[in-house]
Each structure stands twice: as structure tokens, then as C-alpha cells.
N, C-alpha and C. Protein backbone atom coordinates (compact mmCIF):
# COMPACT_ATOMS: atom_id res chain seq x y z
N UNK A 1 3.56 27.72 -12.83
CA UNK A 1 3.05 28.10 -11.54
C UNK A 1 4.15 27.84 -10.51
N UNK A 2 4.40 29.00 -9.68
CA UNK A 2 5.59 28.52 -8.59
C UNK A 2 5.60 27.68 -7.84
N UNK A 3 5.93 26.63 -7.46
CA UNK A 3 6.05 25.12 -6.03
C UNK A 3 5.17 26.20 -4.96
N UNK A 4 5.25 26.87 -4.23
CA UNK A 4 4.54 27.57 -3.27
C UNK A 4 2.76 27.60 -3.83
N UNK A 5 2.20 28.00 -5.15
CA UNK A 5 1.06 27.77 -5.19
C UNK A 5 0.68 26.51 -5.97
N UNK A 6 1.45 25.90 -6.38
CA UNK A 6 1.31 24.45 -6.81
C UNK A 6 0.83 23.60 -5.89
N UNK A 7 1.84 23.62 -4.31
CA UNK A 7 1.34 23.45 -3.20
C UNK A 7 0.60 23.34 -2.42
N UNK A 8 -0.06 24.47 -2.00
CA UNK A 8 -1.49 25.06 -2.14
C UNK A 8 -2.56 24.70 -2.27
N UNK A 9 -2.70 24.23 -3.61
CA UNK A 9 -3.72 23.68 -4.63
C UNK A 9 -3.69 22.10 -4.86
N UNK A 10 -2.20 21.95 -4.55
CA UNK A 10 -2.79 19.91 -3.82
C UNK A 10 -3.34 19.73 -2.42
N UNK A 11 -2.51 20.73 -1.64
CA UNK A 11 -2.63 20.92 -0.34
C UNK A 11 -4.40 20.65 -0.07
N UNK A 12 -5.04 21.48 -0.97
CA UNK A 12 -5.86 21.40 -1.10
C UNK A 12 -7.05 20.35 -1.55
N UNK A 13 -6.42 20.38 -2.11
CA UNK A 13 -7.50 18.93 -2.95
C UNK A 13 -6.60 17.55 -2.07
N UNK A 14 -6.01 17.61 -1.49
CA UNK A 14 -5.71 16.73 -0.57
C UNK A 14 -6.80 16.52 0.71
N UNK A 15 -6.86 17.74 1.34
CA UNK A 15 -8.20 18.27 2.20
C UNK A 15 -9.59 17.73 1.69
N UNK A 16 -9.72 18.42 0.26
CA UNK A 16 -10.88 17.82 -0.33
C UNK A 16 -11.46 15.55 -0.47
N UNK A 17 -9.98 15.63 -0.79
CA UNK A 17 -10.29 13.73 -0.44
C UNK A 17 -10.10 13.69 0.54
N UNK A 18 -9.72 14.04 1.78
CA UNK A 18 -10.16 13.29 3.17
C UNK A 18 -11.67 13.69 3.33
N UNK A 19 -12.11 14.58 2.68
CA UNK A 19 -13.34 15.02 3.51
C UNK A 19 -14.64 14.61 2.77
N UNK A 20 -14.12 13.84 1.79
CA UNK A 20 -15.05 12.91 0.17
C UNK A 20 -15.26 11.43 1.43
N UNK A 21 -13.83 10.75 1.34
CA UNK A 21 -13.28 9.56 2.14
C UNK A 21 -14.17 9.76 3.61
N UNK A 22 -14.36 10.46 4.35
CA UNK A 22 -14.51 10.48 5.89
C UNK A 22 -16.35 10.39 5.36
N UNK A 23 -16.77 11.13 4.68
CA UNK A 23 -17.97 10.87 4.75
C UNK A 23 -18.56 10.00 3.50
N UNK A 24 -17.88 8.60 3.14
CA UNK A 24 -18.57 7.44 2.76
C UNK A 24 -18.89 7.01 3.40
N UNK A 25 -20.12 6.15 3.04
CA UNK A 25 -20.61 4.93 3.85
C UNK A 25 -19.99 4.23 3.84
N UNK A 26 -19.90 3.12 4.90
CA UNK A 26 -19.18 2.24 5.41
C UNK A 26 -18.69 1.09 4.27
N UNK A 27 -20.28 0.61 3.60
CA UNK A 27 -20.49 -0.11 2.75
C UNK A 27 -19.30 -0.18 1.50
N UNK A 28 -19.12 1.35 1.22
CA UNK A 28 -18.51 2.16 0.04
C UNK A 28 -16.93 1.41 0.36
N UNK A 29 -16.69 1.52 1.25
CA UNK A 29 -15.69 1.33 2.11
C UNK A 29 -14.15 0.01 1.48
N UNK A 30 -13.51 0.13 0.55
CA UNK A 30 -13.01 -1.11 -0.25
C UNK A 30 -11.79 -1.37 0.99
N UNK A 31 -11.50 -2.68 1.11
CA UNK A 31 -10.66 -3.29 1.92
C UNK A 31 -8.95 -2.55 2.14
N UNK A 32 -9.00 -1.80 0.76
CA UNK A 32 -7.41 -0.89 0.76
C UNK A 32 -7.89 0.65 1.37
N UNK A 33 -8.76 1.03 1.55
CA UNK A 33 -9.45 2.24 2.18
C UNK A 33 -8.70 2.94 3.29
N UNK A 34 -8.74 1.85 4.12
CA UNK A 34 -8.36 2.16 5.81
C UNK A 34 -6.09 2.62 5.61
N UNK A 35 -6.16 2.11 5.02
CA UNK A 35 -4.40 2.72 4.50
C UNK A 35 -4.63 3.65 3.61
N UNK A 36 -5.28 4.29 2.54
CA UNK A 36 -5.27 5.08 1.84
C UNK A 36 -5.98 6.11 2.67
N UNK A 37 -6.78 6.16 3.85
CA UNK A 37 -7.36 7.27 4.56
C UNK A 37 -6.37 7.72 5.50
N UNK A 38 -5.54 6.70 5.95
CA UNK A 38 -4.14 6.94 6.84
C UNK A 38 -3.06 7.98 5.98
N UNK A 39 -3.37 7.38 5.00
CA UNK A 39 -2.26 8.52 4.20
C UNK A 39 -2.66 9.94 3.77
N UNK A 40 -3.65 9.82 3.51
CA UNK A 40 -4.53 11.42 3.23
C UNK A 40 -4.76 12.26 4.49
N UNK A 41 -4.77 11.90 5.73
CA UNK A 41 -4.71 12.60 7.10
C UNK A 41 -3.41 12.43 7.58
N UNK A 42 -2.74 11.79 7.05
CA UNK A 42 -1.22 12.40 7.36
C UNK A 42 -1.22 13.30 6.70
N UNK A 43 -1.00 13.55 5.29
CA UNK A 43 -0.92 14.60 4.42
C UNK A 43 -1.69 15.92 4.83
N UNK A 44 -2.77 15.76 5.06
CA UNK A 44 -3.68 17.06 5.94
C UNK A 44 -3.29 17.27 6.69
N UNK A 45 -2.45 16.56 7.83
CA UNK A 45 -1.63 17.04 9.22
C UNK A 45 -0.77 18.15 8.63
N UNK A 46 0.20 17.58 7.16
CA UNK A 46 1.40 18.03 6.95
C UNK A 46 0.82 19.64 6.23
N UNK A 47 -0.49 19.41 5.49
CA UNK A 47 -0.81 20.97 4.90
C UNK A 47 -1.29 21.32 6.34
N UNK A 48 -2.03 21.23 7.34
CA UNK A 48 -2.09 22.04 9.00
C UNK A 48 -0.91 22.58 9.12
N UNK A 49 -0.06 22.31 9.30
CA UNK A 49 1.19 22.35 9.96
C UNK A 49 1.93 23.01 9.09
N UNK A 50 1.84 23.37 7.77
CA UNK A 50 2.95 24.11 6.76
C UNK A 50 4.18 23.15 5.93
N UNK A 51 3.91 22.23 6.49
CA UNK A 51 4.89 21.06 5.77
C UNK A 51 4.66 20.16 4.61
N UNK A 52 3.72 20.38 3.81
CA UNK A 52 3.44 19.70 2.79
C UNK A 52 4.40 19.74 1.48
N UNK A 53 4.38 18.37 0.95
CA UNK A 53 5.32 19.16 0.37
C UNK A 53 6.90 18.46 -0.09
N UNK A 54 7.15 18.51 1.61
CA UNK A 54 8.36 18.08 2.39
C UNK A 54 8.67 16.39 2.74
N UNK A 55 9.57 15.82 2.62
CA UNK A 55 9.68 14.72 2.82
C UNK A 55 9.52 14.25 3.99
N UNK A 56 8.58 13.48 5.07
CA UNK A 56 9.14 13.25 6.28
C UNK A 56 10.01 12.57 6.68
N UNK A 57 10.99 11.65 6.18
CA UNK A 57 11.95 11.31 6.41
C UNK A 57 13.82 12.19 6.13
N UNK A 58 13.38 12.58 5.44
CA UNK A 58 14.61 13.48 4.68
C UNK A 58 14.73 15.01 4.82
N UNK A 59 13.36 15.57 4.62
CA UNK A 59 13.23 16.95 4.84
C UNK A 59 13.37 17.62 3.70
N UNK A 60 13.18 16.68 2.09
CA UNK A 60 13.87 16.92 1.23
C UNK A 60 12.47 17.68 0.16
N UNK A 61 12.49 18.09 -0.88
CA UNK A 61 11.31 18.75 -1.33
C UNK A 61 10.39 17.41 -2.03
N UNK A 62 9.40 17.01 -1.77
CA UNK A 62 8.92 15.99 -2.53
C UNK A 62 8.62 16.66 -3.94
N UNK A 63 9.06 16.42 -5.21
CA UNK A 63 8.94 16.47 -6.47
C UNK A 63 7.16 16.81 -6.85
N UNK A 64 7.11 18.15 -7.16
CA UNK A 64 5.67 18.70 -7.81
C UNK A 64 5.00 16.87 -8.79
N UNK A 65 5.34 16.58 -9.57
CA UNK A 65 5.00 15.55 -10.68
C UNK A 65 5.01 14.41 -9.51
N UNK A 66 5.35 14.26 -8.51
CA UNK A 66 5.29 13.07 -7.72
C UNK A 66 3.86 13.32 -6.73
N UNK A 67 3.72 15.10 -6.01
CA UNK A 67 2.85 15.34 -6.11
C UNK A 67 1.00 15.15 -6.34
N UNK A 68 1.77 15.53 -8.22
CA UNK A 68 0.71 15.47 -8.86
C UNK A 68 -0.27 14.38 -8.89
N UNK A 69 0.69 13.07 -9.06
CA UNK A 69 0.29 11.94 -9.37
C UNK A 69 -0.50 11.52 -8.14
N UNK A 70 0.28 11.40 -7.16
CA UNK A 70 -0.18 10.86 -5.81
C UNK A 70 -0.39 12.13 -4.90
N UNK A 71 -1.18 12.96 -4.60
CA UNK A 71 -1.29 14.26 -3.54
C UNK A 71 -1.24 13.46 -1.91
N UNK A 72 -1.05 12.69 -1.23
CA UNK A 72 -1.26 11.58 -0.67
C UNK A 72 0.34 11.54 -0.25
N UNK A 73 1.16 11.65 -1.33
CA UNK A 73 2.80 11.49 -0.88
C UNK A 73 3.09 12.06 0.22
N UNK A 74 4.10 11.38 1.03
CA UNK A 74 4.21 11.89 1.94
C UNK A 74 5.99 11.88 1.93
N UNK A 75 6.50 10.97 1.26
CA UNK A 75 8.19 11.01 1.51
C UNK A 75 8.36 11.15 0.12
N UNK A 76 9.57 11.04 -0.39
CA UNK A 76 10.13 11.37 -1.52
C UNK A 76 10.19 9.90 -2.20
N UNK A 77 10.55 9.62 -3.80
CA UNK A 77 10.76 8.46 -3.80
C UNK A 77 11.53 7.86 -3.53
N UNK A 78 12.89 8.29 -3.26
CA UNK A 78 14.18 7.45 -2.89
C UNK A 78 13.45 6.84 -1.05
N UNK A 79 13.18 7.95 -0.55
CA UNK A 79 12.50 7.54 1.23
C UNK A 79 11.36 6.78 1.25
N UNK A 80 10.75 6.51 -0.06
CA UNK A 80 9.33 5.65 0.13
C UNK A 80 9.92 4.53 -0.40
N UNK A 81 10.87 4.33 -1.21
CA UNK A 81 11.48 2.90 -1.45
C UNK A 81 12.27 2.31 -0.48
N UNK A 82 12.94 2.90 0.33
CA UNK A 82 13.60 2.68 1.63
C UNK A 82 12.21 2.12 2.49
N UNK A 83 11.63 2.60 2.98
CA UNK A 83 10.10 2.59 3.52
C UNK A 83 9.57 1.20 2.96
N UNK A 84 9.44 1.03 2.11
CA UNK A 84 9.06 0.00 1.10
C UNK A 84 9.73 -0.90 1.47
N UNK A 85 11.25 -1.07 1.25
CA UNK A 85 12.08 -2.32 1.60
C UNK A 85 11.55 -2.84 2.04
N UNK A 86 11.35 -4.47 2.03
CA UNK A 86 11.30 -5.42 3.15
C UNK A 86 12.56 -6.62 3.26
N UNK A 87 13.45 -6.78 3.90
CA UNK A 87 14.44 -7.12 3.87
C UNK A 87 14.22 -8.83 3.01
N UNK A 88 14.79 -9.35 2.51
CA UNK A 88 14.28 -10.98 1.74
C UNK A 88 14.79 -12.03 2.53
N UNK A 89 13.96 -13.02 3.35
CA UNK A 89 14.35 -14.28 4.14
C UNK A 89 15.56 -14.58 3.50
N UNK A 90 16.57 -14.37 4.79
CA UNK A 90 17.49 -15.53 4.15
C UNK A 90 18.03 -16.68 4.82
N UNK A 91 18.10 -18.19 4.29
CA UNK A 91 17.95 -19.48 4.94
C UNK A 91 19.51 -19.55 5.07
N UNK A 92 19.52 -19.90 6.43
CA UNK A 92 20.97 -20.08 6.62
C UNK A 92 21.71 -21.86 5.99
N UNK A 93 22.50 -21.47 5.35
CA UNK A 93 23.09 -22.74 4.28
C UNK A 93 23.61 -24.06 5.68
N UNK A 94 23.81 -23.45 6.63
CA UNK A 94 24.19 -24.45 7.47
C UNK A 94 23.29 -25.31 8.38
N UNK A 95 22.44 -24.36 7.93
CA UNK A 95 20.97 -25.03 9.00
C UNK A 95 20.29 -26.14 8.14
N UNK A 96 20.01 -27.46 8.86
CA UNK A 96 19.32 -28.71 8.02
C UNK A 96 17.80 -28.43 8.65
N UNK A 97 17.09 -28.83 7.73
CA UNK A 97 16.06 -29.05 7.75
C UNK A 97 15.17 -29.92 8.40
N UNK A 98 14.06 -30.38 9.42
CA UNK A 98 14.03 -31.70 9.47
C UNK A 98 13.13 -32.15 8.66
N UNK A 99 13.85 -33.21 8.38
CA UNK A 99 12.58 -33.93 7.17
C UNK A 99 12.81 -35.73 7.44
């Protein structure tokens, strides 16, 4: 199937889980929800808009199989591991402690 209707058809069923998600009950509602609904209405912005697909950081094609897995993607993986980073404390060797 060509990337253009591959597209399409997550694009789609992307639409379809925000609109599953928006009308649970509250109850239904699991504590990781409120970030996974953030990401599925970004993604619906990006199929509105013709950009699905597309990396928002890079502009680069997000990978069909990356896609597949997650319809929800929104950057590529090299830009979602960047994204991801969190830099690691580092204790400066000269600084004492008080103890």
C-alpha cells in the first residue's frame, strides 16, 4: 500500500481513538490517560492540517512501522529520543557536602 494511503488509514484510526478516549467516563480514566490524550490530539491536529506523518521536530517522514505501532507518533525516533533526553545530575567533585 503506498505511504499516502497507509497514512490515511492511521490518520484515521488515530481520529477514531481520540473520539473512543474523549468519550470515557471519567472513572475509566487511568492516571497515564491525560498524556496519552495529549498525544492523540496532537496527532489529529497533524491529520487536520495535512501533516501527519511528518516529524515535528525535523520535518522528516516518520517511518510507516513506527506508525503502525504507535499511530500517536508524533516525531521520528532519533527526535523522540532527543525529546526523551533528560540530561543526568552531575555533582560537582569540588563541592563538599555538609555533613
Amino acid at each position: 500500500m503506498p505511504r499516502k494511503q497507509s497514512l490515511r488509514k492511521l490518520g484515521q484510526a488515530v481520529l477514531e481513538k481520540v473520539a473512543d478516549l474523549t468519550i470515557s467516563s471519567e472513572d475509566d480514566i487511568s492516571p497515564y490517560m491525560p498524556d496519552r490524550l495529549r498525544e492523540l490530539a496532537t496527532a489529529a491536529q497533524l491529520v487536520a492540517e495535512g501533516r501527519y506523518g511528518k516529524c515535528v521536530e525535523c520535518n522528516g517522514n516518520i517511518p510507516l512501522a513506527r506508525l503502525q505501532a504507535k499511530p500517536e507518533a508524533v516525531r521520528c525516533v532519533r527526535c523522540q529520543e532527543k525529546h526523551e533526553h533528560v540530561p543526568a545530575y552531575h555533582i560537582n567533585p569540588h563541592v563538599r557536602s555538609a555533613s
